[in-house]
Protein backbone atom coordinates (compact mmCIF):
# COMPACT_ATOMS: atom_id res chain seq x y z
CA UNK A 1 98.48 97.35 57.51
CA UNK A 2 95.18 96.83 55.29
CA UNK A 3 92.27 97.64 56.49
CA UNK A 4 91.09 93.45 57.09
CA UNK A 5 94.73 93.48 59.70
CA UNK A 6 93.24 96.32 61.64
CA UNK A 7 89.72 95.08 62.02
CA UNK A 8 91.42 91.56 63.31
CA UNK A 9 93.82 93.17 65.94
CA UNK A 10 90.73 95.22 67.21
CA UNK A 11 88.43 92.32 67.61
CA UNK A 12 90.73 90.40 69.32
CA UNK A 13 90.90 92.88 72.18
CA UNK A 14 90.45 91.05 75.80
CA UNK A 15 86.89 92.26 77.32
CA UNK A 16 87.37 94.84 81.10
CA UNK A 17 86.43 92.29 83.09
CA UNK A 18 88.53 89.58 81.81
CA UNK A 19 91.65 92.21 82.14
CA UNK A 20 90.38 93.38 85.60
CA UNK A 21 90.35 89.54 86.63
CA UNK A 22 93.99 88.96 85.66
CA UNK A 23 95.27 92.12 86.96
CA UNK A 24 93.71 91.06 90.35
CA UNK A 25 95.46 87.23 89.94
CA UNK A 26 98.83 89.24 89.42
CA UNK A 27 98.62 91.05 92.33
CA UNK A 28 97.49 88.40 94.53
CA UNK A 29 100.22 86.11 93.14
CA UNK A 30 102.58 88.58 94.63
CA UNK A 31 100.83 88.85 97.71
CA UNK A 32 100.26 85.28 98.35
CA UNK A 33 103.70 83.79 97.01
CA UNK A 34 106.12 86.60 98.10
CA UNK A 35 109.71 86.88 96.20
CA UNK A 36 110.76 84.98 92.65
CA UNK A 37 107.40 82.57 92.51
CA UNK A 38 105.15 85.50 93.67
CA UNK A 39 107.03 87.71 90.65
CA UNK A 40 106.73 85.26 88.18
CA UNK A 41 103.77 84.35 87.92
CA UNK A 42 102.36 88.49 88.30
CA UNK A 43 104.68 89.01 85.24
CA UNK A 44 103.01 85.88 83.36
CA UNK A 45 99.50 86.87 84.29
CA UNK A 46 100.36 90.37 82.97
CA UNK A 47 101.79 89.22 80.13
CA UNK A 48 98.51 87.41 78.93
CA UNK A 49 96.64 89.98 79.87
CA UNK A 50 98.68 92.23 76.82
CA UNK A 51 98.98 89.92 74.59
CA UNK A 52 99.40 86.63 75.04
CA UNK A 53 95.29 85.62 75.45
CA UNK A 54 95.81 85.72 71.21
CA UNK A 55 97.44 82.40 71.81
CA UNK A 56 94.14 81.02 72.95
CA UNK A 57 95.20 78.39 75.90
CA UNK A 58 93.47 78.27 78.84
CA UNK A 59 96.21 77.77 81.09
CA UNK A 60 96.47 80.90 82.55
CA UNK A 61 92.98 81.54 82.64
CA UNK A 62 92.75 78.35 85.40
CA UNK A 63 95.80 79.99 86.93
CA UNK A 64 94.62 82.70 88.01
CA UNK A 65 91.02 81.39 89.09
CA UNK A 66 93.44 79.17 91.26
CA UNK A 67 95.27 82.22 92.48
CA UNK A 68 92.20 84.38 93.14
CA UNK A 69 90.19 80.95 94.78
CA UNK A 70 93.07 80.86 97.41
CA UNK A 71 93.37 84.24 98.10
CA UNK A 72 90.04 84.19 99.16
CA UNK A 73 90.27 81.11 101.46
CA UNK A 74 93.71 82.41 102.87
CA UNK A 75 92.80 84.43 106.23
């Protein structure tokens, strides 16, 4: 790797709060949706959270605002 790889890998590093917001989606998606679903979508969450936010779709972004919005309305 040359020095102009390096400095691109390290600025596309997600921010803390960004990875603390997905890592709370994943575990309320296991929580909330218990078994396979529940599983899936933690793993997918987690996923993005490594690496796959380099991709740059939002999808999983509105995922787990979903995930996180119904948590909080679920008693």
């Amino acid at each position: 790797m040359d020095e102009n790889t390096d400095t691109t890998v390290v600025g596309s590093l997600m921010d803390s709060p960004t990875k603390a917001f997905l890592l709370g989606a994943a575990r309320a998606a296991e929580a909330r949706y218990p078994g396979a679903v529940g599983e899936l979508l933690s793993q997918e969450l987690l996923s993005w959270m490594v690496f796959g936010h380099l991709l740059g779709s939002d999808l999983i972004m509105r995922v787990a605002a979903e995930v996180l919005a119904e948590d909080a309305v679920s008693p």
